[in-house]
C-alpha atoms as a PDB file:
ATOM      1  CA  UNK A   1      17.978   0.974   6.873  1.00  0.00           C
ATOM      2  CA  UNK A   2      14.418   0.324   6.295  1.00  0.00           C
ATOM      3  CA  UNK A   3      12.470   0.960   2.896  1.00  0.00           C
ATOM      4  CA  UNK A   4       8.576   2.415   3.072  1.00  0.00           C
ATOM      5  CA  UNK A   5       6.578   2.022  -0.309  1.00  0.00           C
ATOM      6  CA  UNK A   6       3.503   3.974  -0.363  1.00  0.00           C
ATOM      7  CA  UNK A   7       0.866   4.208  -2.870  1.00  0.00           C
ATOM      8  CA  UNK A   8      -1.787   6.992  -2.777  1.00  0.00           C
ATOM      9  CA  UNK A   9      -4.792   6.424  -3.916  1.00  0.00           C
ATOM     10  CA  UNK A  10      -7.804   9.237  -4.807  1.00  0.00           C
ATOM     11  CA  UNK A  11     -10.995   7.393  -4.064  1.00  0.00           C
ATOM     12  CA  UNK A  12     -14.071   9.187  -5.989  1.00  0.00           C
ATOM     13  CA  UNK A  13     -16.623   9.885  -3.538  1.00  0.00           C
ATOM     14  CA  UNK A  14     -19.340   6.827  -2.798  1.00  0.00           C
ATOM     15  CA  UNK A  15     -16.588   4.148  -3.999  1.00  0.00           C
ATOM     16  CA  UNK A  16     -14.756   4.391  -0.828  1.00  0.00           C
ATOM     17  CA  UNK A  17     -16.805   0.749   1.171  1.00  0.00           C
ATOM     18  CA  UNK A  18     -15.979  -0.844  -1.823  1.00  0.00           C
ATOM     19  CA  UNK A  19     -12.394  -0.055  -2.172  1.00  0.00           C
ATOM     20  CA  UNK A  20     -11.706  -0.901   1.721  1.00  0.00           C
ATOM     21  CA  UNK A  21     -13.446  -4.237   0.676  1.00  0.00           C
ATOM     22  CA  UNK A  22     -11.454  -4.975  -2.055  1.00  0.00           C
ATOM     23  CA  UNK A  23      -8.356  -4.301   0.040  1.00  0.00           C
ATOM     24  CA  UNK A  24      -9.840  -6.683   2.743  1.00  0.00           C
ATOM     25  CA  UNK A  25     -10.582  -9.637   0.548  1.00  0.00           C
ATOM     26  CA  UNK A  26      -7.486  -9.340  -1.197  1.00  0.00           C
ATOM     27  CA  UNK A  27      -4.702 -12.311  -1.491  1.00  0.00           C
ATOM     28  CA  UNK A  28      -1.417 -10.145  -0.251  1.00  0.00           C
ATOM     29  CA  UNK A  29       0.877 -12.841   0.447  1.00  0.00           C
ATOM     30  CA  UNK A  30       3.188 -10.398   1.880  1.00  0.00           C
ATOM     31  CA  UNK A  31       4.054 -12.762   4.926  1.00  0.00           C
ATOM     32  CA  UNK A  32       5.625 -15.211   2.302  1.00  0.00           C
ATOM     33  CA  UNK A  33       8.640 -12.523   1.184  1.00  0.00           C
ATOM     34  CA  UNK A  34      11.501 -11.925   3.227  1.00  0.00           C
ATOM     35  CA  UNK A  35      12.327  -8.639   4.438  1.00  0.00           C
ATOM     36  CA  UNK A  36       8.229  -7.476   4.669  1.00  0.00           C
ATOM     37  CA  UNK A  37       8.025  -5.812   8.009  1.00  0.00           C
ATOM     38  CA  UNK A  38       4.281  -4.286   8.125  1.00  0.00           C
ATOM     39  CA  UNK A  39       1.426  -3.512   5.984  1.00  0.00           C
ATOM     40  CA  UNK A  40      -0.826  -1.033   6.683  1.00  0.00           C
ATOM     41  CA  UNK A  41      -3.910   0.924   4.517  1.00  0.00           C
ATOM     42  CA  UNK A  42      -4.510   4.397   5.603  1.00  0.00           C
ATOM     43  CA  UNK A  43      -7.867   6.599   5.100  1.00  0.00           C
ATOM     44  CA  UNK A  44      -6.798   9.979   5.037  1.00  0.00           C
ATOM     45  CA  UNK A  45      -8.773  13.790   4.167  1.00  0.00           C
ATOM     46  CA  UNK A  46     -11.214  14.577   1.919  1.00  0.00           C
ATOM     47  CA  UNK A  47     -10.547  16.272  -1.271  1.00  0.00           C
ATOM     48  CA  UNK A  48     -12.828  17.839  -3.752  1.00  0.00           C
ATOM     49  CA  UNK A  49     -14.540  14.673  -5.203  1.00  0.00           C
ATOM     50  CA  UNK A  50     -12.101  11.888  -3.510  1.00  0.00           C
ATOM     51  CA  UNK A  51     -10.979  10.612  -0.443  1.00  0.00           C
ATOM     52  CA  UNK A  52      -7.132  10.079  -0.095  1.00  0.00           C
ATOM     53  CA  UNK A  53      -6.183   6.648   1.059  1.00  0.00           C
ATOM     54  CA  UNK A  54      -2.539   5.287   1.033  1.00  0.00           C
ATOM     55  CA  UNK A  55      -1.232   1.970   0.876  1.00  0.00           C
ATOM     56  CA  UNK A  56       2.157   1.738   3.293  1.00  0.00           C
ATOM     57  CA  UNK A  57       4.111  -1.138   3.443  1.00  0.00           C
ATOM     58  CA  UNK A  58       7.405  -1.308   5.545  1.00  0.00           C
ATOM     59  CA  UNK A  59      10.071  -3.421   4.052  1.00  0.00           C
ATOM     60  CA  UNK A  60      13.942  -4.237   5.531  1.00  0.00           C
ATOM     61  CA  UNK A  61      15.398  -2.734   2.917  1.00  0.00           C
ATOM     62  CA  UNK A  62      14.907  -1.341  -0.815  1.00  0.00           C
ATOM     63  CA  UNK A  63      16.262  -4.362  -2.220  1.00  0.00           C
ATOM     64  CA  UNK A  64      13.468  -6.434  -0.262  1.00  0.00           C
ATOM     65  CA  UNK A  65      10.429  -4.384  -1.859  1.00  0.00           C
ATOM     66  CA  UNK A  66      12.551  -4.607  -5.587  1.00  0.00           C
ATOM     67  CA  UNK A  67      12.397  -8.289  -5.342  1.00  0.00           C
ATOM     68  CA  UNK A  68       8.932  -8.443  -3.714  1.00  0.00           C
ATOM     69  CA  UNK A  69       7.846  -6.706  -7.091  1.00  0.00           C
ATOM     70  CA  UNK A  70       9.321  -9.273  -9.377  1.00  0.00           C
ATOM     71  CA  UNK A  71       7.809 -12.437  -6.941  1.00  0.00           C
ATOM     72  CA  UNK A  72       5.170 -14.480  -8.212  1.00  0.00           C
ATOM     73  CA  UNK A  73       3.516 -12.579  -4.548  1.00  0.00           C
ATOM     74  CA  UNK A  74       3.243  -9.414  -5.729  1.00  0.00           C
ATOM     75  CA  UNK A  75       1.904 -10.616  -9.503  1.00  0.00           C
ATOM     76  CA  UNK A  76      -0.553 -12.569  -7.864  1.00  0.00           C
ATOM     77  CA  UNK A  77      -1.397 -10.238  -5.541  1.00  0.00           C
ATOM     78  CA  UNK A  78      -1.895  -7.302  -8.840  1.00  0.00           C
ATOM     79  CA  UNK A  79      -3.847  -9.684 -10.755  1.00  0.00           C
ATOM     80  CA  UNK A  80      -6.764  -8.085 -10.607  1.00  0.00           C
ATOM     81  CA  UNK A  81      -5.763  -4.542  -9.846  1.00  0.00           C
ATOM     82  CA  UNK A  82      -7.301  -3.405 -13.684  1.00  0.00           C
ATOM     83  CA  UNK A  83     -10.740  -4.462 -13.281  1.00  0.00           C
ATOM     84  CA  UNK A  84     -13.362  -2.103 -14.324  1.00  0.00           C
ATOM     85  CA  UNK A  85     -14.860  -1.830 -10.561  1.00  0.00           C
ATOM     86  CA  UNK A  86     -11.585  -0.603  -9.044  1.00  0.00           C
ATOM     87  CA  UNK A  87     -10.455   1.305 -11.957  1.00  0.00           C
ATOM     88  CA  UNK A  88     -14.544   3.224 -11.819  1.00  0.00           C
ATOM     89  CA  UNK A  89     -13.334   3.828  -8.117  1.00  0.00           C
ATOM     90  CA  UNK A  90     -10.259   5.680  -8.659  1.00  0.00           C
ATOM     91  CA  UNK A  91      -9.851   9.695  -9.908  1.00  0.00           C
ATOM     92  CA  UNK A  92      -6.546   8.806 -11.767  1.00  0.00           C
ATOM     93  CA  UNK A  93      -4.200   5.959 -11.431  1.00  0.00           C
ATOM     94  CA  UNK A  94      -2.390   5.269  -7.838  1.00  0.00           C
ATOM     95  CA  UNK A  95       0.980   7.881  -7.266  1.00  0.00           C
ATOM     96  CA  UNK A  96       3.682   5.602  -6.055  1.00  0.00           C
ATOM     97  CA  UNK A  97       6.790   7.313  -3.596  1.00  0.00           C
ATOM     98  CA  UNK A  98       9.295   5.225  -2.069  1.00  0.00           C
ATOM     99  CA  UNK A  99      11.657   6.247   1.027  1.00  0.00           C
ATOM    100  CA  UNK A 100      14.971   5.045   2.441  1.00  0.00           C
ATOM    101  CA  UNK A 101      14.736   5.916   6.142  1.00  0.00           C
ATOM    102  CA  UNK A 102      17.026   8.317   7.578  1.00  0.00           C
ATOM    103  CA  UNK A 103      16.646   8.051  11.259  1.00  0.00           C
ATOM    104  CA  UNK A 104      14.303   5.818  13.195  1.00  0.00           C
ATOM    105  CA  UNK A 105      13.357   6.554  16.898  1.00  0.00           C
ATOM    106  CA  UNK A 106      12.371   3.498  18.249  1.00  0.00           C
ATOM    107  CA  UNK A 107       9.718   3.154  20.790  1.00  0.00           C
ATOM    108  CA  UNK A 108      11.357   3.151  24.432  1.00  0.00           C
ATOM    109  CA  UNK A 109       9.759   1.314  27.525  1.00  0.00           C
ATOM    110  CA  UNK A 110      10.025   3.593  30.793  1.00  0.00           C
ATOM    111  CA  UNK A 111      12.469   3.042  33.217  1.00  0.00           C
END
């Protein structure tokens, strides 16, 4: 069954333009590992100071997104995750969960 990684992110208040920017202009490289599925950056509530984004990346299988974060992808891809703008942007450092899915319910076309 499929793997979702998720990181969440806590975005201090004014920071949030330049955050979605950095996520824009980034060099993912995702398309070049086998068994990434879909990427996808979500902007979620406010919270006292922050706004809660999450990063949410569909992947085949565990295995997949284990190997994806020993590629030379994903380290070029991190390379400049610790620079002083992005870490000035955050509350605290990004909360990673992972999840095996359980049951999927596909999308059905009407008969």
């Amino acid at each position: 069954m499929q793997f979702i990684a998720m990181n969440r992110f806590k975005v201090r208040n004014g920071h949030e333009d330049e955050f979605e920017a950095m996520w824009r202009a980034r060099e993912s490289r995702l398309q070049e590992v086998p068994g990434f599925r879909e990427f996808r950056l979500l902007k979620g509530p406010d919270g006292e100071g922050y706004r809660l984004y999450s990063s949410h990346v569909i992947w085949d299988s565990q295995a997949d997104f284990e190997a994806w974060t020993r590629s030379e992808q994903f380290r070029d891809a991190h390379k400049n995750a610790g620079q002083a703008n992005t870490q000035s942007a955050l509350m605290e450092p990004p909360q990673f969960e992972g999840f095996e899915t359980v049951l999927l319910e596909p999308v059905t076309t009407p008969v």
